[in-house]
C-alpha atoms as a PDB file:
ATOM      1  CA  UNK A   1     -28.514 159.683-124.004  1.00  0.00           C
ATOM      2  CA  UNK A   2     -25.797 157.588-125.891  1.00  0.00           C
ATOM      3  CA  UNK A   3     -24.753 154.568-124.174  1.00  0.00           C
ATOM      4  CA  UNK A   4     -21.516 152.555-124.474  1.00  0.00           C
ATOM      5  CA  UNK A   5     -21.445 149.389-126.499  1.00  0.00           C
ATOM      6  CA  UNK A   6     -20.745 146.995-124.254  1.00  0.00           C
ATOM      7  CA  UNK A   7     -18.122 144.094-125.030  1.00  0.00           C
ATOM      8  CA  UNK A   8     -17.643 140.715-124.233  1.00  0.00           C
ATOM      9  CA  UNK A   9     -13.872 140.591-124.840  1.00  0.00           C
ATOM     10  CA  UNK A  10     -11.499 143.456-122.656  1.00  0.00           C
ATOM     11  CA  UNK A  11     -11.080 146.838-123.588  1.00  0.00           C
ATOM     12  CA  UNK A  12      -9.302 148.097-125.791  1.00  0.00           C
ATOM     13  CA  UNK A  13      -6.122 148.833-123.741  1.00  0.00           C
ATOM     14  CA  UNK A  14      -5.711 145.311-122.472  1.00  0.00           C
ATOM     15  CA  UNK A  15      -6.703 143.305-125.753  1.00  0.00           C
ATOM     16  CA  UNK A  16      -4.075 145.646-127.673  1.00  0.00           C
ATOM     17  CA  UNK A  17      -1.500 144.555-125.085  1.00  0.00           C
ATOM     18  CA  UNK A  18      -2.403 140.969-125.041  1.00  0.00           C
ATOM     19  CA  UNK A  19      -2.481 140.839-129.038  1.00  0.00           C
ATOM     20  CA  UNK A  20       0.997 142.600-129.333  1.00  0.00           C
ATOM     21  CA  UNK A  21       2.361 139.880-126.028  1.00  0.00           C
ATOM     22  CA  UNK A  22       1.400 136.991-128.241  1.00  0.00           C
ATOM     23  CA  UNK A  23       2.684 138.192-131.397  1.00  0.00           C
ATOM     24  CA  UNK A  24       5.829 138.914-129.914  1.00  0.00           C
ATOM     25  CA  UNK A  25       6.589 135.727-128.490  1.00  0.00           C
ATOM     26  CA  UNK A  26       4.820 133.617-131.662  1.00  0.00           C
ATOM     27  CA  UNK A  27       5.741 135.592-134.420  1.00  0.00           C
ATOM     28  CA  UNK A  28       8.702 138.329-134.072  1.00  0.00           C
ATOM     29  CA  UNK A  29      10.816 136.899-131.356  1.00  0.00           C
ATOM     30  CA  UNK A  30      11.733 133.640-133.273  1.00  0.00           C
ATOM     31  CA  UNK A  31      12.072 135.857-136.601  1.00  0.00           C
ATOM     32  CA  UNK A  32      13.996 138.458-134.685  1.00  0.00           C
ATOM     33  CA  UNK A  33      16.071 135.629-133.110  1.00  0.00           C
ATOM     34  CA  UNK A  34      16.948 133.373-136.730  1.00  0.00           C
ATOM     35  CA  UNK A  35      18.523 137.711-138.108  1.00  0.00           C
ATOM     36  CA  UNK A  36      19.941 137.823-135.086  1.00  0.00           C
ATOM     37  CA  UNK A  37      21.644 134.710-136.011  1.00  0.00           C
ATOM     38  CA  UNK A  38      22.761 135.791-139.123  1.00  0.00           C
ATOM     39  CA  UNK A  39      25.232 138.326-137.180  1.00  0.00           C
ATOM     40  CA  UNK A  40      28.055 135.770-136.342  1.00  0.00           C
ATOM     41  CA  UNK A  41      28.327 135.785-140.199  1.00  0.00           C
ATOM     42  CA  UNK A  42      30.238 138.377-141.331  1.00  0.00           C
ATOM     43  CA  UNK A  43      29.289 139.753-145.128  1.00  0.00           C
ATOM     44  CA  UNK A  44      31.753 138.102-146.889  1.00  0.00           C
ATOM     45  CA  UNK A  45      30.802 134.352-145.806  1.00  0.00           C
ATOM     46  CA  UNK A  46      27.052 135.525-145.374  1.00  0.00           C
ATOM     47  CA  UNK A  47      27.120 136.470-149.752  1.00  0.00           C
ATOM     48  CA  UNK A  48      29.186 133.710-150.644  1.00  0.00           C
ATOM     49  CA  UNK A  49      26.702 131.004-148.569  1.00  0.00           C
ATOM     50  CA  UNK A  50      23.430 132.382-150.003  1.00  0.00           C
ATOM     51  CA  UNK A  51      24.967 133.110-153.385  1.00  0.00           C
ATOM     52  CA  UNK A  52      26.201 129.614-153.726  1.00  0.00           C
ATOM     53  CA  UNK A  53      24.966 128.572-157.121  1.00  0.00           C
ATOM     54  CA  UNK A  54      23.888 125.363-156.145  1.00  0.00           C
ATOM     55  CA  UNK A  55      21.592 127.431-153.361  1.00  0.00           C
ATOM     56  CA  UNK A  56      20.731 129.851-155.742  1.00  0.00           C
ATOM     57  CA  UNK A  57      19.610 126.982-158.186  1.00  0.00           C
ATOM     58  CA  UNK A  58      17.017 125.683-154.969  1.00  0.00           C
ATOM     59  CA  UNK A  59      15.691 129.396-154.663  1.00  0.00           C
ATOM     60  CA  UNK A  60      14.817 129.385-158.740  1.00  0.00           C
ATOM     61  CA  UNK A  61      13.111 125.627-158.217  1.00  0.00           C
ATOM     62  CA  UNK A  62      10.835 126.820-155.163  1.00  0.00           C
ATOM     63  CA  UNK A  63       9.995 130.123-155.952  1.00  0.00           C
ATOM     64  CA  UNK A  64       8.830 129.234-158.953  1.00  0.00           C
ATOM     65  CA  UNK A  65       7.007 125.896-158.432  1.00  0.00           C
ATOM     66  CA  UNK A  66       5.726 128.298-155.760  1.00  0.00           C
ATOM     67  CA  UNK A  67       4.475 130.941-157.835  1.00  0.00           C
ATOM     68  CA  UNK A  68       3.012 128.270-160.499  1.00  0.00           C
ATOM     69  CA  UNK A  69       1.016 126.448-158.069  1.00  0.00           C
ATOM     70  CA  UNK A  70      -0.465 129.582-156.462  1.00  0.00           C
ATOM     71  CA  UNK A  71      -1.287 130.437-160.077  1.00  0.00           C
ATOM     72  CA  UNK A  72      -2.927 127.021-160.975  1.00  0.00           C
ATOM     73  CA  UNK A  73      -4.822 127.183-158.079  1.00  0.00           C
ATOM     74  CA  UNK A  74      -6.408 130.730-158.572  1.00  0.00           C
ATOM     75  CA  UNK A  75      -8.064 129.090-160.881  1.00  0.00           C
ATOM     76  CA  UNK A  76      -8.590 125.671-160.148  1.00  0.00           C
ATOM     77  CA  UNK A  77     -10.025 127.422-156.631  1.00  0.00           C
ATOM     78  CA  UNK A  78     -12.164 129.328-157.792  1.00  0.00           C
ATOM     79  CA  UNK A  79     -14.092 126.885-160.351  1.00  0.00           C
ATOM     80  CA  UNK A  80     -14.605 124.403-157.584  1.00  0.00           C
ATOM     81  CA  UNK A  81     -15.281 127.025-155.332  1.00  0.00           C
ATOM     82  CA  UNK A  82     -17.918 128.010-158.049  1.00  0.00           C
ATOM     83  CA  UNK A  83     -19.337 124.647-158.385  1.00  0.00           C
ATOM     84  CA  UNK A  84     -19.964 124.443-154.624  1.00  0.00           C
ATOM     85  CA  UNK A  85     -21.699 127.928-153.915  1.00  0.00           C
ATOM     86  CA  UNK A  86     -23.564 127.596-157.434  1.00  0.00           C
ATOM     87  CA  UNK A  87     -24.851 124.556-158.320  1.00  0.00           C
ATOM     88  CA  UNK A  88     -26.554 121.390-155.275  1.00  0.00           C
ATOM     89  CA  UNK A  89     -25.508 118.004-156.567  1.00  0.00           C
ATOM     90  CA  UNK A  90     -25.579 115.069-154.791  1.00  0.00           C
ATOM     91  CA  UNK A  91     -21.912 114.223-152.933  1.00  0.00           C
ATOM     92  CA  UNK A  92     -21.639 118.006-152.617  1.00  0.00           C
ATOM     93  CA  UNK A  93     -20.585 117.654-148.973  1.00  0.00           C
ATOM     94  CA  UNK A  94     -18.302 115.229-149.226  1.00  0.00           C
ATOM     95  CA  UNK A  95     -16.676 116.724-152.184  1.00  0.00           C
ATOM     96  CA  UNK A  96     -16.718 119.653-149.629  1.00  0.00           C
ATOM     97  CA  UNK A  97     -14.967 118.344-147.208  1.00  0.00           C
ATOM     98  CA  UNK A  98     -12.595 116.499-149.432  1.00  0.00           C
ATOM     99  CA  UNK A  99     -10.912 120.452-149.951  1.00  0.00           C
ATOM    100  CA  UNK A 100      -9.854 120.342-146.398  1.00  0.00           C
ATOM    101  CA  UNK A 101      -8.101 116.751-146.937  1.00  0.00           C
ATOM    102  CA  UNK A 102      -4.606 118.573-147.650  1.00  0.00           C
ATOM    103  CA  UNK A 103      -5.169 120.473-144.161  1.00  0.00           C
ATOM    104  CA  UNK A 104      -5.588 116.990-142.184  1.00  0.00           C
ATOM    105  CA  UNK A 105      -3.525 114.592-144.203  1.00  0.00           C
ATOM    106  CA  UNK A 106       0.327 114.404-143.157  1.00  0.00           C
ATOM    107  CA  UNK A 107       2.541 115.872-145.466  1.00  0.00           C
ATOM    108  CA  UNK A 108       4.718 113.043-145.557  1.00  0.00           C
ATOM    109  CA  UNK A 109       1.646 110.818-146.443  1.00  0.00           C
ATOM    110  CA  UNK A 110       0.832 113.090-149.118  1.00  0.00           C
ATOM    111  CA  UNK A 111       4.174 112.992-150.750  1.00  0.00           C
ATOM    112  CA  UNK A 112       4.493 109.309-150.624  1.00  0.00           C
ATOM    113  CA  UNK A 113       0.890 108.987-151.913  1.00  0.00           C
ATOM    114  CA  UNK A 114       1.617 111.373-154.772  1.00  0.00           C
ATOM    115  CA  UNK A 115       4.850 110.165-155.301  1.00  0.00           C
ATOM    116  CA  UNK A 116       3.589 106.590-156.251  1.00  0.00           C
ATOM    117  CA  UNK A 117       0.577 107.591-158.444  1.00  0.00           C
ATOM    118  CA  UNK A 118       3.136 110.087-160.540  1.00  0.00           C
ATOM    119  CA  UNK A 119       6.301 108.028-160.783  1.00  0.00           C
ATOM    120  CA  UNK A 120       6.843 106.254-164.062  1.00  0.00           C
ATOM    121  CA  UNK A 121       5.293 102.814-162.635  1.00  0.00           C
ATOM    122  CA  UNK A 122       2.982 104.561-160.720  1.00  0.00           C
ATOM    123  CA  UNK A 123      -1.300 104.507-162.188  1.00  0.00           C
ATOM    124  CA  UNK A 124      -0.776 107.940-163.912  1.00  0.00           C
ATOM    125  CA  UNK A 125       2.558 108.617-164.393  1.00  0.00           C
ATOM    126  CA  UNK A 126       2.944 105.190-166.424  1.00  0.00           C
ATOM    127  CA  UNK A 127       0.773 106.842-169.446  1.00  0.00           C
ATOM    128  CA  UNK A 128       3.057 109.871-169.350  1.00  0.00           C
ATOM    129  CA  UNK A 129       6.257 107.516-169.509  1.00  0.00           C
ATOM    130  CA  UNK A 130       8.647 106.575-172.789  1.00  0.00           C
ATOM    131  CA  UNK A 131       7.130 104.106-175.321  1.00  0.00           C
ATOM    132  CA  UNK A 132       3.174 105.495-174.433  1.00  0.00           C
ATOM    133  CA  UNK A 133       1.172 106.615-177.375  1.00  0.00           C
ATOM    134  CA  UNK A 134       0.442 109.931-174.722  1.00  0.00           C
ATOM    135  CA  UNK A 135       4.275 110.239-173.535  1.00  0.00           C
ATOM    136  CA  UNK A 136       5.361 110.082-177.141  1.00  0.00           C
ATOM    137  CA  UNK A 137       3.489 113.089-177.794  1.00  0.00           C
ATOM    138  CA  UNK A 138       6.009 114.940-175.332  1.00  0.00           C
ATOM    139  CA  UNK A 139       9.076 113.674-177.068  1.00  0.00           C
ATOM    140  CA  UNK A 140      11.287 110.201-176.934  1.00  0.00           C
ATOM    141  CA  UNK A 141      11.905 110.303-173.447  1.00  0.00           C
ATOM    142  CA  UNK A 142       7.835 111.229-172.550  1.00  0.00           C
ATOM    143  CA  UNK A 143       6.552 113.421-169.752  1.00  0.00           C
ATOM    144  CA  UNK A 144       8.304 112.147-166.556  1.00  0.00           C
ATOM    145  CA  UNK A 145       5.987 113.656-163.285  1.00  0.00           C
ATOM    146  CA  UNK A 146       7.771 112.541-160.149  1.00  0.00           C
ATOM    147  CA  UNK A 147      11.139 113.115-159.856  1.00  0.00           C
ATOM    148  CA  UNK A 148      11.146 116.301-161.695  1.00  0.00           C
ATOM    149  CA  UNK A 149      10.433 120.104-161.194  1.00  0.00           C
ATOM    150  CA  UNK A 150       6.698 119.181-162.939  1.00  0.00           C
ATOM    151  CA  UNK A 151       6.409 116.949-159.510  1.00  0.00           C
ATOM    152  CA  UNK A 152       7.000 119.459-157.397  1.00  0.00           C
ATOM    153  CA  UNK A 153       4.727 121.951-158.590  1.00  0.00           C
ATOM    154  CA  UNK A 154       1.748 118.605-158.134  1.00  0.00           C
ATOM    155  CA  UNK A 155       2.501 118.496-154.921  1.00  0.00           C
ATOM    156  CA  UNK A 156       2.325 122.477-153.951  1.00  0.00           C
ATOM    157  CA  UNK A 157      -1.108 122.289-156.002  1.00  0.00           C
ATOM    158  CA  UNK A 158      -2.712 120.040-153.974  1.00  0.00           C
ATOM    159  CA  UNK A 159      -1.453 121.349-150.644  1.00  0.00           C
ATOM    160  CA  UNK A 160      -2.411 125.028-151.205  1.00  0.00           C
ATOM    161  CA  UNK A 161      -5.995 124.501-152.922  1.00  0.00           C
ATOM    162  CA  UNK A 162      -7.949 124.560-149.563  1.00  0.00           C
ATOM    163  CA  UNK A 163      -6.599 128.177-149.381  1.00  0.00           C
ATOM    164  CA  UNK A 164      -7.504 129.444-152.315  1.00  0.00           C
ATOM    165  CA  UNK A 165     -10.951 127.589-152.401  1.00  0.00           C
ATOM    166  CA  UNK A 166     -11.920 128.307-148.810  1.00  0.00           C
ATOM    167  CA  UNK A 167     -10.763 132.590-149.073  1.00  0.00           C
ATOM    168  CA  UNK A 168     -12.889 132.435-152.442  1.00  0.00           C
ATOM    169  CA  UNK A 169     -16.111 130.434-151.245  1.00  0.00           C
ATOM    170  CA  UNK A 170     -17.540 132.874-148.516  1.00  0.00           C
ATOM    171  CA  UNK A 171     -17.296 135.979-150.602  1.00  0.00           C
ATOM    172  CA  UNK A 172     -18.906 134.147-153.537  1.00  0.00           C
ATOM    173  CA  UNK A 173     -21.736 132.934-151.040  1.00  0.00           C
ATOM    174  CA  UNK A 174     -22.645 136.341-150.238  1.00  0.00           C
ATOM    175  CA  UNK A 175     -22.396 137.653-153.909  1.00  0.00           C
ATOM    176  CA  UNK A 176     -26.257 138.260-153.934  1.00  0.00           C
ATOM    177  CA  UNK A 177     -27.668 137.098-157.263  1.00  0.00           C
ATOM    178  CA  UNK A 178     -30.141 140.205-158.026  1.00  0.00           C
ATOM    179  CA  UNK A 179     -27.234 141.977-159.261  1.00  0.00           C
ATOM    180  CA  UNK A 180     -26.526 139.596-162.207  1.00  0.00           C
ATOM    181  CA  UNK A 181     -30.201 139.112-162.505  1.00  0.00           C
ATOM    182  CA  UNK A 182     -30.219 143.323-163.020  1.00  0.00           C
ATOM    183  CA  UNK A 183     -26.940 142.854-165.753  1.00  0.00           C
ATOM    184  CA  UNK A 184     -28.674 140.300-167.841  1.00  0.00           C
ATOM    185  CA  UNK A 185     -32.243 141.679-167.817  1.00  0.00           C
ATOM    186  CA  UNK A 186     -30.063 145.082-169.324  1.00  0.00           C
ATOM    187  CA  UNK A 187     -28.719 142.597-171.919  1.00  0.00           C
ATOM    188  CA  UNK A 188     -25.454 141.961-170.930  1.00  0.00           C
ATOM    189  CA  UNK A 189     -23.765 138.398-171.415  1.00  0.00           C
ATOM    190  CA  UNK A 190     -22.460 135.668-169.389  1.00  0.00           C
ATOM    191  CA  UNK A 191     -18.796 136.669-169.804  1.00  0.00           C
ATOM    192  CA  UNK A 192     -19.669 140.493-169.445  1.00  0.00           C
ATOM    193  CA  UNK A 193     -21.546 139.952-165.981  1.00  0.00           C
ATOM    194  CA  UNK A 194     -18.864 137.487-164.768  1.00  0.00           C
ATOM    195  CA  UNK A 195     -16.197 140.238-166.019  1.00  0.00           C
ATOM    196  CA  UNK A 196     -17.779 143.224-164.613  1.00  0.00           C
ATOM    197  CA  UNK A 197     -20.317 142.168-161.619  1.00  0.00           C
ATOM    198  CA  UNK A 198     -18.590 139.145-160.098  1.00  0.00           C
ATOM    199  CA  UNK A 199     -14.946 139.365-160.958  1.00  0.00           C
ATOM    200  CA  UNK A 200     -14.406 142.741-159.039  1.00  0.00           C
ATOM    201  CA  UNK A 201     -16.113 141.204-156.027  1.00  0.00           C
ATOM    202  CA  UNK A 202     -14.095 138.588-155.992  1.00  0.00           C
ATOM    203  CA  UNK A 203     -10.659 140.088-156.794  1.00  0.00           C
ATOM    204  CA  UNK A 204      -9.636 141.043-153.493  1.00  0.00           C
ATOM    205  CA  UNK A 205     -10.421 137.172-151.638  1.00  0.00           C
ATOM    206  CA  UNK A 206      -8.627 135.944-154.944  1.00  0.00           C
ATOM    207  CA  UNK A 207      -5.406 138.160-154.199  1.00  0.00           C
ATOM    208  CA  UNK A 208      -5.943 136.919-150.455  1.00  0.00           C
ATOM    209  CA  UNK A 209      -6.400 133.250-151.668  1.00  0.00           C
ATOM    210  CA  UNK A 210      -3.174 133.552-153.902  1.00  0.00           C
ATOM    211  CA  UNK A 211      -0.635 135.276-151.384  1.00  0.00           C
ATOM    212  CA  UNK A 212      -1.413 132.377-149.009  1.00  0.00           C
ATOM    213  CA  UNK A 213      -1.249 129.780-151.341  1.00  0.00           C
ATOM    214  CA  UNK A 214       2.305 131.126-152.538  1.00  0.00           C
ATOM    215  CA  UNK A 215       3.520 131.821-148.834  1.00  0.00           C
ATOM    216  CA  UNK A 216       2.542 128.410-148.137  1.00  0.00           C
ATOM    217  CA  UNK A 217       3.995 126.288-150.785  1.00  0.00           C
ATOM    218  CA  UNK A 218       7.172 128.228-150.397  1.00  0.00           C
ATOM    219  CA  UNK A 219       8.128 126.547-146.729  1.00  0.00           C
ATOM    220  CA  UNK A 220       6.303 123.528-148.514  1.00  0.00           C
ATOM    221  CA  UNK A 221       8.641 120.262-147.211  1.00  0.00           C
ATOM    222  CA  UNK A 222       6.940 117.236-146.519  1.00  0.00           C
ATOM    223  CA  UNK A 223       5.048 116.573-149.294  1.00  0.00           C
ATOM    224  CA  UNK A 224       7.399 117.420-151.820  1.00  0.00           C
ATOM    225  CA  UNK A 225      10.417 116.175-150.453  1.00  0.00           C
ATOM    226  CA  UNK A 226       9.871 112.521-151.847  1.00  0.00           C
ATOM    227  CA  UNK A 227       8.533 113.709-155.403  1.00  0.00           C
ATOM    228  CA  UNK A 228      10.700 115.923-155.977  1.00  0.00           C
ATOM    229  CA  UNK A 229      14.072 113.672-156.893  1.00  0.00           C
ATOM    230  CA  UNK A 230      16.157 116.163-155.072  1.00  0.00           C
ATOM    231  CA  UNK A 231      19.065 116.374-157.592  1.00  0.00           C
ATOM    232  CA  UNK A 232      21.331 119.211-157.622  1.00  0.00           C
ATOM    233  CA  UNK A 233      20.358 122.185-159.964  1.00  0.00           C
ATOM    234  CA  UNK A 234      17.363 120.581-161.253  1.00  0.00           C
ATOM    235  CA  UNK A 235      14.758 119.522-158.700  1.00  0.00           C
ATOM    236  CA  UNK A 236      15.994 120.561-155.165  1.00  0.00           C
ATOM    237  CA  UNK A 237      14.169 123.014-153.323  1.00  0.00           C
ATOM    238  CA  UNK A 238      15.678 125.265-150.315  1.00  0.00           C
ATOM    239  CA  UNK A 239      14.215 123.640-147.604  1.00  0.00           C
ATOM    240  CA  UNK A 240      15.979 120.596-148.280  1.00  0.00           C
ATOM    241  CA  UNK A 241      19.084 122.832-148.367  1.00  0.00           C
ATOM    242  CA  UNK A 242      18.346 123.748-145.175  1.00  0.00           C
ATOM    243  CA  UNK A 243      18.024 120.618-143.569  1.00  0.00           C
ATOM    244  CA  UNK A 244      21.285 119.184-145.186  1.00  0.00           C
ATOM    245  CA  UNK A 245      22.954 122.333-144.056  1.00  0.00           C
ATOM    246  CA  UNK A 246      21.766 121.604-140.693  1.00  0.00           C
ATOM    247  CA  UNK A 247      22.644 118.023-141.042  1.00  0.00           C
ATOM    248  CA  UNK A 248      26.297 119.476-141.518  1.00  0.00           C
ATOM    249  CA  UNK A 249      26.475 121.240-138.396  1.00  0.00           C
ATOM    250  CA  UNK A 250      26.725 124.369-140.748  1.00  0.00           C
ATOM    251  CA  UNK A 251      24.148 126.234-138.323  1.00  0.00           C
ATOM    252  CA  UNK A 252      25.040 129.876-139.796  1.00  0.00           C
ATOM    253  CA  UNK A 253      24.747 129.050-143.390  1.00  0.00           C
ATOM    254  CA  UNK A 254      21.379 127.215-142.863  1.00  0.00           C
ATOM    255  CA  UNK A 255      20.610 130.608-140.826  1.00  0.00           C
ATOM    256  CA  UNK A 256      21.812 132.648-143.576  1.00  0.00           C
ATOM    257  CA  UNK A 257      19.910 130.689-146.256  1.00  0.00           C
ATOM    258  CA  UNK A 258      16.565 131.127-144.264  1.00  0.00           C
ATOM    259  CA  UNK A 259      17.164 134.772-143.865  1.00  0.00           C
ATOM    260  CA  UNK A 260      16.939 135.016-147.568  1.00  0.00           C
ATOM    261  CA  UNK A 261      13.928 132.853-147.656  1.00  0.00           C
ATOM    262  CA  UNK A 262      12.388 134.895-144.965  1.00  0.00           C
ATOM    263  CA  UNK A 263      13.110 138.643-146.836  1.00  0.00           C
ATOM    264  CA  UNK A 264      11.986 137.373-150.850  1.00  0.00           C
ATOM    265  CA  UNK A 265       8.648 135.645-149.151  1.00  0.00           C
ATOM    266  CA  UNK A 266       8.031 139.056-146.654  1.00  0.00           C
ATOM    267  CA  UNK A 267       8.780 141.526-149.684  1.00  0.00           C
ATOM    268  CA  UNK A 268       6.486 139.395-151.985  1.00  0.00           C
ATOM    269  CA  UNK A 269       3.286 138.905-149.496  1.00  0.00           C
ATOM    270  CA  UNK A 270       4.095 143.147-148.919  1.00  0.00           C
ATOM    271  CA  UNK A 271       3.505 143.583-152.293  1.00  0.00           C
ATOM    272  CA  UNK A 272       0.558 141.385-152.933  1.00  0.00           C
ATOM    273  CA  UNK A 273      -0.742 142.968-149.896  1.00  0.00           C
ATOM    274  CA  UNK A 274      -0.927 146.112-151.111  1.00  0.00           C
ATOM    275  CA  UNK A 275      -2.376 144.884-154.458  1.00  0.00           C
ATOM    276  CA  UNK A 276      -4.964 143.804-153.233  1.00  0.00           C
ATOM    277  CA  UNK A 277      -5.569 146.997-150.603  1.00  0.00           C
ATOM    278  CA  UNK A 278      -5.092 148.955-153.939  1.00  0.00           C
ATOM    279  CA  UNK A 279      -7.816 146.604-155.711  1.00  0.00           C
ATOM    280  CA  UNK A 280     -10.122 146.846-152.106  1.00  0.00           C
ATOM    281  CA  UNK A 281      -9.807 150.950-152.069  1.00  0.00           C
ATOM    282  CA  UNK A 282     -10.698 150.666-155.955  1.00  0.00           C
ATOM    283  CA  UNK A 283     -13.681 148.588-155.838  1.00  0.00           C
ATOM    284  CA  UNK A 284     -15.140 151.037-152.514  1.00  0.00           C
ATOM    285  CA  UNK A 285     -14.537 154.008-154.835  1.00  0.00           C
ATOM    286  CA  UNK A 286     -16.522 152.209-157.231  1.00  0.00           C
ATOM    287  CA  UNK A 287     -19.334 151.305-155.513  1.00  0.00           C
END
């Protein structure tokens, strides 16, 4: 006699409802309300507001301090993710919790506290700066960090590392060591078991770990706002665009601007998506 699985939450009916209510009202009505925006615009003004090349100068600046940060930090995420599934050291929960400091810490704080430990006075941006035996490496006018795209991408690096690091750690945790055990007592290397055991495990959390770093540091204000220098075609980001077209009273052209915004990063976390449901599909076929 088969008996029903009993659940704790609703059935299926209501829960399906619910989810979809909430959704709605979160997620799709505001989204569905800023296109709906967009249609007092017609296509003439709508193209020549998001095609503006000082606009399209803030689109190359974010998306890709965006993209480099997510980058930096699939790897930067996973080695300290490594280090705290791997190996016990003393201060390994504090270091721990230290990963979630971006989550808790203001934005605002964290921009002003990067901001003066990166500007040219600041404790590490001063050995970076002109006349330094390390900034003359980089040329007469040394390596300038705040105030420049290079500050920027700082900033989006430390606030997207929890999400890499914390996507990565559980999947490492339940990698079970036998198997690598099994790879090396067949001869194989370090590099080969990391390559071929661990890497394919881990691909799909990576992929995960990335796409929400990326769609993270790309609506990314607070904290870069005051590193970033903010000067026209060289270190403004569209946010910032966004509030100064809002600070204009131009509400369609900050709609139309976030439109854009909203299509690249929804087209971009589609495709990573399905990378990594491609890379999931693979690694079930494989096993």
């Amino acid at each position: 006699m088969a008996f029903k699985q009993a659940s704790v939450l609703p059935g299926f009916n209501l829960s399906f409802g619910y989810t979809i209510f909430w959704l709605s009202l979160i997620v799709i009505l505001p989204l569905t309300a800023l296109v709906v925006k967009t249609t007092g615009l017609d296509w003439a003004h709508f193209w020549s507001t998001v095609s503006d090349p000082r606009v399209v100068a803030t689109y190359k600046v974010t998306f890709g301090a965006s993209l480099l940060a997510a980058v930096i930090n699939l790897f930067t995420g996973l080695l300290v993710a490594w280090v705290l599934v791997r190996y016990p050291f003393p201060g390994k929960r504090l270091i721990d919790a230290l990963v979630d400091l971006p989550f808790a810490l203001p934005t605002a704080v964290a921009g002003i506290a990067l901001a003066t430990l990166y500007a040219p006075n600041g404790w590490i941006g001063q050995w970076f700066a002109a006349g330094t035996p390390l900034g003359n490496l980089f040329g007469p006018e040394g390596l300038p960090l705040a105030f420049q795209p290079i500050g920027i991408v700082i900033a989006l690096t430390f606030v997207t590392l929890p999400f890499v690091v914390r996507t990565v750690q559980p999947v490492l945790a339940d990698i079970e060591q036998e198997l690598e055990e099994a790879a090396s007592s067949l001869g194989a290397t370090r590099w080969q078991i990391f390559r071929l055991v661990i890497l394919p495990t881990l691909w799909p959390a990576l992929l995960t770990g990335f796409s929400l770093a990326f769609a993270r540091a790309i609506g990314e204000y607070g904290s870069v706002i005051f590193i970033a220098g903010n000067m026209p075609f060289k270190s403004e980001i569209t946010p910032l665009m966004i509030i100064s077209k809002l600070e204009q009273y131009d509400y369609l052209g900050a709609t139309a601007i976030a439109v854009v915004m909203l299509v690249v990063s929804f087209a971009l976390l589609l495709a990573i998506n399905g990378l990594q449901w491609w890379s999931a599909r693979r690694l079930g076929r494989r096993n």
